[in-house]
Protein backbone atom coordinates (compact mmCIF):
# COMPACT_ATOMS: atom_id res chain seq x y z
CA UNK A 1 122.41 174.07 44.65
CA UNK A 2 122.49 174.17 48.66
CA UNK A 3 123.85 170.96 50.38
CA UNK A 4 120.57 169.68 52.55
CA UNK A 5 123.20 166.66 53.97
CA UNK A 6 122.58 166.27 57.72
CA UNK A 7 125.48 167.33 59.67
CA UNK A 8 126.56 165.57 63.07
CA UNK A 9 127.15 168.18 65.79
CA UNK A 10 127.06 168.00 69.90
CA UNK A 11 125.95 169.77 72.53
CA UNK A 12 125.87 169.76 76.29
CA UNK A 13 122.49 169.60 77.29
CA UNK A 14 121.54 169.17 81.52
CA UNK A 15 125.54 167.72 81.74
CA UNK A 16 124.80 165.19 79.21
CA UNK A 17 126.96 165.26 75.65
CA UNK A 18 124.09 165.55 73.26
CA UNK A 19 124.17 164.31 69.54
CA UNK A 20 122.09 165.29 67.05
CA UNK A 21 122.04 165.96 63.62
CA UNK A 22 120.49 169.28 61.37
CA UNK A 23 120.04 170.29 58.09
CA UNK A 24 118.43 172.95 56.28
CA UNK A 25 117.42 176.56 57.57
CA UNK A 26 113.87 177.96 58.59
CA UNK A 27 111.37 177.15 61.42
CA UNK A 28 112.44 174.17 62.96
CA UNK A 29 110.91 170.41 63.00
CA UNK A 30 111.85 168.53 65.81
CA UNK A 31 112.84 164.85 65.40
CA UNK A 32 112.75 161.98 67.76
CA UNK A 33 113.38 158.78 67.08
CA UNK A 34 111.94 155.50 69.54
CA UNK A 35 114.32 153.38 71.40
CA UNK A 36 116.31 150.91 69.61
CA UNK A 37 116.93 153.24 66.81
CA UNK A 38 118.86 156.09 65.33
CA UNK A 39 118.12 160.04 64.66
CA UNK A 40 120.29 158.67 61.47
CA UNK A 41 116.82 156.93 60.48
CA UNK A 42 115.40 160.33 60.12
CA UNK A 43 118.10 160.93 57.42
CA UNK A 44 115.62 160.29 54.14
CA UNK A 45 112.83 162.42 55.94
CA UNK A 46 115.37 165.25 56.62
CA UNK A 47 116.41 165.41 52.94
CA UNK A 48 112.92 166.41 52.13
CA UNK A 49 112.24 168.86 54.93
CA UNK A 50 115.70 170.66 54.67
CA UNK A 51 114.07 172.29 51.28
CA UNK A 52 112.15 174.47 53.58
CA UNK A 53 113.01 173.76 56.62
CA UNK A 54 116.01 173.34 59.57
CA UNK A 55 115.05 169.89 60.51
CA UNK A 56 116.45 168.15 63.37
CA UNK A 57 117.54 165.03 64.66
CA UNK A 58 118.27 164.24 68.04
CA UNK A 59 119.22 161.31 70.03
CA UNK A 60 117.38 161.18 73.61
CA UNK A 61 119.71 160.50 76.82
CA UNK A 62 121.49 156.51 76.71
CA UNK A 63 119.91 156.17 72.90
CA UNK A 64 121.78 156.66 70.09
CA UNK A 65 125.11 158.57 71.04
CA UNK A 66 123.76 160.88 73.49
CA UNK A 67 125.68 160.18 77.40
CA UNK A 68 122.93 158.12 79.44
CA UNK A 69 120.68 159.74 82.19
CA UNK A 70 119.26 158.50 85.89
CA UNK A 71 115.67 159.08 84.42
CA UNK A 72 113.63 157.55 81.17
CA UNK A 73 110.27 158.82 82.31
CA UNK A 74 108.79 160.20 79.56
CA UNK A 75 108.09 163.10 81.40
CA UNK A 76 111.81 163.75 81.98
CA UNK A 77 113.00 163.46 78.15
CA UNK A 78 110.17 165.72 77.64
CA UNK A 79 112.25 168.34 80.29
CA UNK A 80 115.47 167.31 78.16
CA UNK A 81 113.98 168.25 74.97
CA UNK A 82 113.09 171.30 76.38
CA UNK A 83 116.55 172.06 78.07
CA UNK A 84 117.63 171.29 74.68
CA UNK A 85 115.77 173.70 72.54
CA UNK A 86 117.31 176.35 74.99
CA UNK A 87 120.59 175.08 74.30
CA UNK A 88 120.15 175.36 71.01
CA UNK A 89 118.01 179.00 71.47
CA UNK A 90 115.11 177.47 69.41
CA UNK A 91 112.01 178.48 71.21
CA UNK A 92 109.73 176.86 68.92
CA UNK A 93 109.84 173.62 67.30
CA UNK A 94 107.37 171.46 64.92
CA UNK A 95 107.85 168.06 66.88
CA UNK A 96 107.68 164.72 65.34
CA UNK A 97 108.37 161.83 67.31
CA UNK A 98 108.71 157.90 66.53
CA UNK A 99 106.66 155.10 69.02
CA UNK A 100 108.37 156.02 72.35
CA UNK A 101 109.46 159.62 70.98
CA UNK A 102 106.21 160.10 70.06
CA UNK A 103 105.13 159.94 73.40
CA UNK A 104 108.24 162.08 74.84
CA UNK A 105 107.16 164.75 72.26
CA UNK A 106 103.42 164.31 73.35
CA UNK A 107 104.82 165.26 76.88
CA UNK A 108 106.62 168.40 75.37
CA UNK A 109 103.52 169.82 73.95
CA UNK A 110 101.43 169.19 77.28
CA UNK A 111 104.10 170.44 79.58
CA UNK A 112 105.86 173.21 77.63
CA UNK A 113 102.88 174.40 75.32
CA UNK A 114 104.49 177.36 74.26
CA UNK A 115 107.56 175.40 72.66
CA UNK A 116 105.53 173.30 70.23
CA UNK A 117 103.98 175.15 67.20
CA UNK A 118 102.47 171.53 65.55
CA UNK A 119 102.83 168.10 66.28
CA UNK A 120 103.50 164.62 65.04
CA UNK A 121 103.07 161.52 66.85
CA UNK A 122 104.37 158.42 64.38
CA UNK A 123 102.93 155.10 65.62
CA UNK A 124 103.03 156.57 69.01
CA UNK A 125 103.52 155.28 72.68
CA UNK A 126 101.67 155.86 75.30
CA UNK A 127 97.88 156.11 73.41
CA UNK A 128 96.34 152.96 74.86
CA UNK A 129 96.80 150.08 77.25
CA UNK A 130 97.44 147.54 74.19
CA UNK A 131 101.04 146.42 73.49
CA UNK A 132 102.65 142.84 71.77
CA UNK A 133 103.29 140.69 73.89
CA UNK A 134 106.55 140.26 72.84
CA UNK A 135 106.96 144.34 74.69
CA UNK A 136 104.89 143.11 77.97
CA UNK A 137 107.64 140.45 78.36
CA UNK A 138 110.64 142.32 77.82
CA UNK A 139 108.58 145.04 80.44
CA UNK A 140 108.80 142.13 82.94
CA UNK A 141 112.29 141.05 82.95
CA UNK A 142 114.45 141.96 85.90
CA UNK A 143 116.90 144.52 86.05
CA UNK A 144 119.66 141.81 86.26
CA UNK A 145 118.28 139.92 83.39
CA UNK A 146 117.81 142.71 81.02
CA UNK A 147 121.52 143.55 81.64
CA UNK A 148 122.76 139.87 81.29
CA UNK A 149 119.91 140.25 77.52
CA UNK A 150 121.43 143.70 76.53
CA UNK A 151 125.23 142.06 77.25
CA UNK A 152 124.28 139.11 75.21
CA UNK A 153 122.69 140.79 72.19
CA UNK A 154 125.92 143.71 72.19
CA UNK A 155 128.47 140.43 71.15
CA UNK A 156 129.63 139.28 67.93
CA UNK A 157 126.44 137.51 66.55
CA UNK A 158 124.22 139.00 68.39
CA UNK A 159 122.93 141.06 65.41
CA UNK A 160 120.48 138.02 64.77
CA UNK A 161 118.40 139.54 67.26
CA UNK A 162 118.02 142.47 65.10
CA UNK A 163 116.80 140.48 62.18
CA UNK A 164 114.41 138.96 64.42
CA UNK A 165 112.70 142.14 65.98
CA UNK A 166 112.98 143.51 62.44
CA UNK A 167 109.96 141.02 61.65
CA UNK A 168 107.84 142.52 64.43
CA UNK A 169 108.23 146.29 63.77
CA UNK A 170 109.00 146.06 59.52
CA UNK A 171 106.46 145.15 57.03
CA UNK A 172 108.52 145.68 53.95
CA UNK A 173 112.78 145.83 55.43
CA UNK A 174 113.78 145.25 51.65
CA UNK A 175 112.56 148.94 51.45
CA UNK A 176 115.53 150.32 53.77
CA UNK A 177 118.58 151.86 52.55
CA UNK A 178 121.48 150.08 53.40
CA UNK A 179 123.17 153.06 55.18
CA UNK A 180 120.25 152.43 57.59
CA UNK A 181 120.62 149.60 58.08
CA UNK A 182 124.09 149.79 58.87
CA UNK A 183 123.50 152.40 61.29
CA UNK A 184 120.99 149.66 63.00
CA UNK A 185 123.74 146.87 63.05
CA UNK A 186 125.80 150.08 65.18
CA UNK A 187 123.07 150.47 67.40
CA UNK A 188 122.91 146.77 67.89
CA UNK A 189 126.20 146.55 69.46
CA UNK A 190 125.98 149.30 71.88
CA UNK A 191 125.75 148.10 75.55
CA UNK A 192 124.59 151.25 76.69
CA UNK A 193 121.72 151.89 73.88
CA UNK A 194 120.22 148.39 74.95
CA UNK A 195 120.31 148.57 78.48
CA UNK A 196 118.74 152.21 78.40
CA UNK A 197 116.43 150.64 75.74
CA UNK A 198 115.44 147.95 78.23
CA UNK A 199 115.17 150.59 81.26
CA UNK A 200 112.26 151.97 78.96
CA UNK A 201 110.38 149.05 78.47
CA UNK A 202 110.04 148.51 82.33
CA UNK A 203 109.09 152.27 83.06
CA UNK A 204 106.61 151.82 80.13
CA UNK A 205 104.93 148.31 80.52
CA UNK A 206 103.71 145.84 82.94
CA UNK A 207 101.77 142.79 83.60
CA UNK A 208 98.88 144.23 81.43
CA UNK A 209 100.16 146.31 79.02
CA UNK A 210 101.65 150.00 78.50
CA UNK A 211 101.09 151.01 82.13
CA UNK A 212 98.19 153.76 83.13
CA UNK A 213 100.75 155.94 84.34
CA UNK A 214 101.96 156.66 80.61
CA UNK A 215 98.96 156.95 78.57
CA UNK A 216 98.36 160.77 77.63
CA UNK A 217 95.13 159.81 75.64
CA UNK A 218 92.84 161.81 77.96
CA UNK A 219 95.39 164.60 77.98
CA UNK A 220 95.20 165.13 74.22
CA UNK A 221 92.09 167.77 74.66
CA UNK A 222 94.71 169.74 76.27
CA UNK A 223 96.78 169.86 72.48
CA UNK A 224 95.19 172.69 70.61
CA UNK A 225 97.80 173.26 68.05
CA UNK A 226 97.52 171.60 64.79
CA UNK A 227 98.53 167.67 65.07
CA UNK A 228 98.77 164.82 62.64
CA UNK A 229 98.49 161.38 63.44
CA UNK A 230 100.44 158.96 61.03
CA UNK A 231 100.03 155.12 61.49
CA UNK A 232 101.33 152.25 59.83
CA UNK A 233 98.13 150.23 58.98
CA UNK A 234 99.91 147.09 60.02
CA UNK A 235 101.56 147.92 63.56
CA UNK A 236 102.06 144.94 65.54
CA UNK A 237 103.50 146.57 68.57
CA UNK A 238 100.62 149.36 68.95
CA UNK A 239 96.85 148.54 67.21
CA UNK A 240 96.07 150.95 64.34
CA UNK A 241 92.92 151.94 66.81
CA UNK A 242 95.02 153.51 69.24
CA UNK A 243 95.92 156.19 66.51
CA UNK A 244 92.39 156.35 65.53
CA UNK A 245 91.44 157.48 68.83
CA UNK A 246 94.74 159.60 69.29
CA UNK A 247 93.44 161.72 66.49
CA UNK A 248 89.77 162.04 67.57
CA UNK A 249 91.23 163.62 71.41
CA UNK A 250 93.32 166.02 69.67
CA UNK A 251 91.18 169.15 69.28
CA UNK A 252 92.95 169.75 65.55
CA UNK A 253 94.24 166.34 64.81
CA UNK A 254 93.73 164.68 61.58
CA UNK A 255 95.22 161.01 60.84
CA UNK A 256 97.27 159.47 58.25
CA UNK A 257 97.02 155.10 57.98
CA UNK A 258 99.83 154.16 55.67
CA UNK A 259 98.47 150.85 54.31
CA UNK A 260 100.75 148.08 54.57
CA UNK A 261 103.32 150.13 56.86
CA UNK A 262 104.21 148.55 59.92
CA UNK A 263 105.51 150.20 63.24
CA UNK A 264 108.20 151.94 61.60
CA UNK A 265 106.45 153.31 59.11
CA UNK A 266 108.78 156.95 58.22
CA UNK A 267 111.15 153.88 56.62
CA UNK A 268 108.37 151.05 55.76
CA UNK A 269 106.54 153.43 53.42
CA UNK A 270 109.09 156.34 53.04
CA UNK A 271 107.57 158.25 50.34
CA UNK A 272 104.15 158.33 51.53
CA UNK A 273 105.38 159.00 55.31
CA UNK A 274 107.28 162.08 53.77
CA UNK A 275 104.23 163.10 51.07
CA UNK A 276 101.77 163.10 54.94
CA UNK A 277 104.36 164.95 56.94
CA UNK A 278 105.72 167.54 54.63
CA UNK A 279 102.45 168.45 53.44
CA UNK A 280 100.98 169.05 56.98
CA UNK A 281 104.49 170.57 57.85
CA UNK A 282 104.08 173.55 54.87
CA UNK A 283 100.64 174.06 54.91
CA UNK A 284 98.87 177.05 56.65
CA UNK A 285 96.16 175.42 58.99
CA UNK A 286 94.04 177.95 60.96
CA UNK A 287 93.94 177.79 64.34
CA UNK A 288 90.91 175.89 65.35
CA UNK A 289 88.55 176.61 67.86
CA UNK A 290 88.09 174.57 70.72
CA UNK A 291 84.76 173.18 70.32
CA UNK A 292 86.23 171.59 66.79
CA UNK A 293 87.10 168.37 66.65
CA UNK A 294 87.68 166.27 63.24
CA UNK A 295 90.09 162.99 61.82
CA UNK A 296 90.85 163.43 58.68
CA UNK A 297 92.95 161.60 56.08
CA UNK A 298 93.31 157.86 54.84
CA UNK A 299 92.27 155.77 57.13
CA UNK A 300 89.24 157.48 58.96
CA UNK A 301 87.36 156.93 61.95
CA UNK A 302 86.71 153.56 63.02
């Protein structure tokens, strides 16, 4: 039987020391976890794909094990991911992406068309003005003060703060494997992970919600490969609407509401994140033409 367990490799990507994590051999799906987590959340998913596929894990710059960089525009981790696919001589991926990966990944298929084949956006970023405001406050701190936060949440104890956002982005955290969460108590207590974390918020939020400057929504026409939209049903950082419309923009996009899921849905409902994705992964889907436009999948149209 062939060993699908994710191995842990590096490479230097625009300077930067790069982890990420692969398993499996065939085309290639793309990972990308949000901020304030771990390509080692993908771990359960990648299990699954490695069957068929080489699936992917990678941690974006000052996240996760991967050396920090000056920029945390979306638009420039979508130029990473790029730089990193050519590192890697990939040239092209399926890409699935988590909240604010979602969005980077979004970016990848608008910018660098060629290099995505299909697309995932989990619970994504960037697909409407409405945030919690828990996210519009932590958008508003000062630099200072979000370094003094990040400093204060890194100590001994400080892992309480973990338990607290788990509230706002879990719906069911008895479902997570304890490696997981292990991996989240890690990423807890890494200065650099929170500040770059924090760094994201401000580039991504202000007085009145995820700023204008981010939203790809009207961009999505632009998307004509086939794209899956996969929501948890109870998000209470980004309304279920946003993927609702998300879908409806993409010229091929279909949705997926996981009832009961909340913003991290791939590890709120595991098995029925992984029954969505590696369906849509392995099936053929014709090419559409431009003119068609349909959501399909639990959920539907609001």
């Amino acid at each position: 039987m062939t060993d699908h367990k994710p191995t842990k490799r590096r490479v230097l990507v625009d300077g930067l020391s790069t982890l990420y994590y692969e398993a499996g051999e065939g085309p290639v799906v793309l990972l990308v976890p949000g901020i304030a987590s771990d390509p080692q959340d993908w771990f359960p998913v990648m299990d699954e794909l490695a069957l068929t596929h080489r699936a992917i894990a990678v941690s974006l710059p000052g996240l996760g094990g991967t050396s920090p960089g000056p920029d945390v525009r979306p638009s420039t981790m979508a130029s990473f991911l790029m730089h990193f696919l050519d590192a890697l001589e990939v040239d092209s991926v399926i890409a699935v992406g988590h909240s604010y990966g979602g969005l980077v990944v979004a970016e990848l298929a608008l910018r660098h068309p060629h290099a995505v084949s299909r697309l995932t956006l989990v619970n994504a970023c960037g697909l409407g003005r409405a945030v919690h405001p828990g996210a519009v406050m932590l958008a508003l701190l000062p630099e200072r003060a979000s370094d003094l936060l990040s400093a204060f949440v890194s100590l001994p104890g400080g892992a309480a703060a973990l338990t607290l956002s788990s509230n706002l982005l879990l719906r069911r955290p008895w479902r997570i494997p304890a490696s997981t969460w292990a991996a989240q108590f890690r990423l807890a207590r890494s200065r650099q992970t929170l500040r770059t974390s924090m760094k994201v918020f401000r580039a991504c939020g202000d007085i009145t919600g995820q700023r204008r400057s981010i939203i790809v929504t009207d961009r999505l026409h632009e998307i004509d490969v086939p794209a899956l939209v996969i929501w948890g049903g109870c998000d209470q950082l980004f309304p279920v609407w946003q993927g609702r419309t998300a879908a409806r923009r993409l010229p091929a996009g279909r949705l997926t509401v996981l009832v009961g899921a909340g913003h991290v849905s791939h590890l709120d409902s595991h098995e029925e994140f992984v029954d969505a994705l590696s369906s849509f992964v392995r099936d053929d889907h014709e090419h559409p033409r431009p003119s068609t436009r349909k959501t399909t999948g639990r959920g539907g149209p609001p």
